[in-house]
N, C-alpha and C. Protein backbone atom coordinates (compact mmCIF):
# COMPACT_ATOMS: atom_id res chain seq x y z
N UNK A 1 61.55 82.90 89.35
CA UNK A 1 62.97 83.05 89.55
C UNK A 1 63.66 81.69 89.67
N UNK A 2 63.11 80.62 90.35
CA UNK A 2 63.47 79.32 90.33
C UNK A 2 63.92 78.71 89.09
N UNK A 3 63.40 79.16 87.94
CA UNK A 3 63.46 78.27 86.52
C UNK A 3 64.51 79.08 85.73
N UNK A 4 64.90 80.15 86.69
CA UNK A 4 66.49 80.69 86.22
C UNK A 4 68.07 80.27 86.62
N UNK A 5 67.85 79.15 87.98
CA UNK A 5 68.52 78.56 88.29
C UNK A 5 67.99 77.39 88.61
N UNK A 6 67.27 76.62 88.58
CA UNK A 6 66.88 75.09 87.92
C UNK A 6 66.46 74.98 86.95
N UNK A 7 66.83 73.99 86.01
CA UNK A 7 65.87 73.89 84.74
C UNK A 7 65.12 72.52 84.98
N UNK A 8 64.33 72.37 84.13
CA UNK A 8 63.77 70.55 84.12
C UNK A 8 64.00 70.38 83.26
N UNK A 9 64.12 68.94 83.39
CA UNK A 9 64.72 68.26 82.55
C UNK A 9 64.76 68.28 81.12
N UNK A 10 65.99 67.73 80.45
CA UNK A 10 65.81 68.15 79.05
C UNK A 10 64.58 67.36 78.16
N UNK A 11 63.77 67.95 77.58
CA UNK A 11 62.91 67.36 77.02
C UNK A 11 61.96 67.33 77.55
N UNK A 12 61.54 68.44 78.10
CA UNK A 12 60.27 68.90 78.95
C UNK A 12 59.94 69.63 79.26
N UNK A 13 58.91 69.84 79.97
CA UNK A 13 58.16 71.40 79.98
C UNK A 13 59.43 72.64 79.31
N UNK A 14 59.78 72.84 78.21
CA UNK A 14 60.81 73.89 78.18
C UNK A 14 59.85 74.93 78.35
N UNK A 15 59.03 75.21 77.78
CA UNK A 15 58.55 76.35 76.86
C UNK A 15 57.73 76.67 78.62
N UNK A 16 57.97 76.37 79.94
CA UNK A 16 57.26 76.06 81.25
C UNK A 16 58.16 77.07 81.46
N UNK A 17 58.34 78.15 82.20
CA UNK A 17 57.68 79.42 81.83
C UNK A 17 57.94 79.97 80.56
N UNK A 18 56.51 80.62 80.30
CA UNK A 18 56.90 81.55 79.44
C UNK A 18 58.27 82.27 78.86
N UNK A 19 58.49 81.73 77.66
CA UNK A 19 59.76 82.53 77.67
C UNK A 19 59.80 83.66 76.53
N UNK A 20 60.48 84.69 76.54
CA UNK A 20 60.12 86.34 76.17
C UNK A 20 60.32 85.87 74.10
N UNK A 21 60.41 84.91 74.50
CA UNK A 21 60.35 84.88 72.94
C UNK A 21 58.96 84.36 72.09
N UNK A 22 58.22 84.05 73.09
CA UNK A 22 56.54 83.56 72.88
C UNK A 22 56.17 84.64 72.36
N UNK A 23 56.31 85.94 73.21
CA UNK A 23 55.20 86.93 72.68
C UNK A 23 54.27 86.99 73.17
N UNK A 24 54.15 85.98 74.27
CA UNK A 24 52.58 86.04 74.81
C UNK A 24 52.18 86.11 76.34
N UNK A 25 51.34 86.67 76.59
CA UNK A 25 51.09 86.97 77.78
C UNK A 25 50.78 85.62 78.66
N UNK A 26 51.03 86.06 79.94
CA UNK A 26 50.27 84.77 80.56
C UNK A 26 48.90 84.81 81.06
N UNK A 27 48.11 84.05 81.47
CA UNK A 27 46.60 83.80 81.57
C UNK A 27 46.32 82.90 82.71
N UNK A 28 45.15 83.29 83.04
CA UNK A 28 44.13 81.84 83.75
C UNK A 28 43.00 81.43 82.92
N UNK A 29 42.68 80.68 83.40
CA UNK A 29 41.24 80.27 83.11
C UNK A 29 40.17 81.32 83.66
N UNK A 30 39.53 81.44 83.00
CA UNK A 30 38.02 82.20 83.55
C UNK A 30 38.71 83.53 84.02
N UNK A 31 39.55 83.97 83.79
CA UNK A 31 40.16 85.61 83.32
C UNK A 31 39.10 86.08 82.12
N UNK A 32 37.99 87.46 82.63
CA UNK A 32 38.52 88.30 83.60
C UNK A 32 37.82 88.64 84.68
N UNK A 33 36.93 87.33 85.35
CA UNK A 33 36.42 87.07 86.25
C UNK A 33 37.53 87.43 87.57
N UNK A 34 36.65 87.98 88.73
CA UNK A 34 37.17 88.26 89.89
C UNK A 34 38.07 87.10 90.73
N UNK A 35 39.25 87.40 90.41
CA UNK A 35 40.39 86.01 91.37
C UNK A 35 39.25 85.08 92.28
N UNK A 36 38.09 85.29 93.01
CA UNK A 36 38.07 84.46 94.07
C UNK A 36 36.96 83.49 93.03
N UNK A 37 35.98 83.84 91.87
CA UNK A 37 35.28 83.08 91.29
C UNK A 37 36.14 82.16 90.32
N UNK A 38 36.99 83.12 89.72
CA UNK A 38 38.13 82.02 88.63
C UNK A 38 38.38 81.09 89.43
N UNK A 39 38.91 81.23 90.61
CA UNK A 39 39.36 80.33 91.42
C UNK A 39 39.20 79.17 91.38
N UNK A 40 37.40 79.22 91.56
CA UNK A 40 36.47 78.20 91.92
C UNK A 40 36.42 77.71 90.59
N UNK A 41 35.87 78.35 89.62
CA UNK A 41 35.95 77.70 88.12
C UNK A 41 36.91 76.56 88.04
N UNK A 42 38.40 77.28 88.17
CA UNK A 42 39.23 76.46 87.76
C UNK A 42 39.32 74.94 89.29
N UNK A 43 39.02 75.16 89.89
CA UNK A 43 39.02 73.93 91.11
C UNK A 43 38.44 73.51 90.52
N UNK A 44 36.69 73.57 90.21
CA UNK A 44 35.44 72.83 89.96
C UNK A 44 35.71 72.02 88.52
N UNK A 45 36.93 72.59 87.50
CA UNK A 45 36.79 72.46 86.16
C UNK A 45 35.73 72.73 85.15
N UNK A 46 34.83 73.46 85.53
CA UNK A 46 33.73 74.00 85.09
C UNK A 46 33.95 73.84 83.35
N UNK A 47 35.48 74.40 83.27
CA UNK A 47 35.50 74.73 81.22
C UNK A 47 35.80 73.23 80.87
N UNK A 48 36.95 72.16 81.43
CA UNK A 48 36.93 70.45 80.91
C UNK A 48 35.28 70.42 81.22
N UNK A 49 34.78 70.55 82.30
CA UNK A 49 33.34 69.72 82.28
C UNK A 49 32.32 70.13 81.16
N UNK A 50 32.47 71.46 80.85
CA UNK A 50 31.76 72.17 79.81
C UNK A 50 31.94 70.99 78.32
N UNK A 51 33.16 70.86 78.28
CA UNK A 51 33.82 70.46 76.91
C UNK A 51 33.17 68.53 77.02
N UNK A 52 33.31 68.14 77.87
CA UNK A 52 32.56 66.73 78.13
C UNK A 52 31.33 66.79 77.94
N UNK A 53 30.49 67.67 78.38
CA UNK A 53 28.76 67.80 78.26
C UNK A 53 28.43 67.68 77.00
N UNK A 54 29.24 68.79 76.10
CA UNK A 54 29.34 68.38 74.93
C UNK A 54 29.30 67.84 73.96
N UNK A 55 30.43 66.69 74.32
CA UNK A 55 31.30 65.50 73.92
C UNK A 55 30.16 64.77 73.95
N UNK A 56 29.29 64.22 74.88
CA UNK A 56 28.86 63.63 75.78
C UNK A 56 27.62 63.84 74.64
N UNK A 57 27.24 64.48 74.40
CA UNK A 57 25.84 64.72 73.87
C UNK A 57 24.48 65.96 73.99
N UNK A 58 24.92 66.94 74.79
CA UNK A 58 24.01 68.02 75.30
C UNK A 58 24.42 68.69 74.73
N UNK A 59 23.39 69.82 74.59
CA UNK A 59 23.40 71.06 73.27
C UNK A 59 24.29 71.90 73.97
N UNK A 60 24.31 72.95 72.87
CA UNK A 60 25.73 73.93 73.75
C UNK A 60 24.64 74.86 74.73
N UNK A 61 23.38 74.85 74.25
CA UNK A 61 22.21 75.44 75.21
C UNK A 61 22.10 74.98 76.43
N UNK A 62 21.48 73.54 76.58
CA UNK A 62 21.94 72.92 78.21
C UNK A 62 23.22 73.09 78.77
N UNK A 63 24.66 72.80 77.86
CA UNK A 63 26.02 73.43 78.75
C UNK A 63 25.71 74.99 79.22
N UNK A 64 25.62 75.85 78.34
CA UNK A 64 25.96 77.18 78.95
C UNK A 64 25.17 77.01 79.97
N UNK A 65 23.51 77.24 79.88
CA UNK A 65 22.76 76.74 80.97
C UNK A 65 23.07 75.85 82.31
N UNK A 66 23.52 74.92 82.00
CA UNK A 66 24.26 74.20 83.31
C UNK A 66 25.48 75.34 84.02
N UNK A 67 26.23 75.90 83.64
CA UNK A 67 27.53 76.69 83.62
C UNK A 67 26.99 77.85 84.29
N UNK A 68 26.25 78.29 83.83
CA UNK A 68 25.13 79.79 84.20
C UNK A 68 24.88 79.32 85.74
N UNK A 69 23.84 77.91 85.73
CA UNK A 69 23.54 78.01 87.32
C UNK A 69 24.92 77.23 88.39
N UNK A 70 25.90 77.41 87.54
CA UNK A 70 27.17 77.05 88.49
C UNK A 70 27.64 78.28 89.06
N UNK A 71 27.75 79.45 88.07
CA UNK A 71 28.68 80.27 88.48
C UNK A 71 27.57 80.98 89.22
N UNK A 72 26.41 81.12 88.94
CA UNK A 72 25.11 82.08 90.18
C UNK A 72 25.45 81.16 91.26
N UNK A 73 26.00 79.87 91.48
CA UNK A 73 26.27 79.24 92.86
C UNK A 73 27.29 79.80 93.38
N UNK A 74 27.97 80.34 92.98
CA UNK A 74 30.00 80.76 93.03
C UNK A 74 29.41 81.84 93.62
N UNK A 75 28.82 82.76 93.61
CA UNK A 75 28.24 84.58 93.92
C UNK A 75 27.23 84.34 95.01
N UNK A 76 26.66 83.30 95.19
CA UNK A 76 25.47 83.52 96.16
C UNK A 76 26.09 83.62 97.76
């Protein structure tokens, strides 16, 4: 409701909220995981760190694998 009576500045975030002309829904990260694990995902950056491991040189086998024993840490 704020961004209906403030805007920011011109030449910036416009498209900051969603506006009905996108068409598109809004999202989180690690949706459609239970709010309190997304949570943590998104604190930890689990999906940038994923994308660096990558980058970085490790198979997409060691990432998921690394990722796997993150989120069995998130549940225990």
């Amino acid at each position: 409701e704020i961004w209906s009576e403030v805007e920011p500045p011109k030449g910036t975030v416009y498209n900051y909220p969603i506006r009905p002309w996108h068409k598109a829904l809004p999202n989180i990260t690690a949706y459609p995981a239970p709010p309190e694990i997304a949570a943590q995902m998104y604190a930890r950056a689990i999906h940038p760190t994923m994308l660096a491991k990558v980058h970085s040189g490790q198979s997409n086998k060691e990432v998921i694998a690394w990722a796997r024993n993150e989120l069995e840490g998130f549940v225990r």
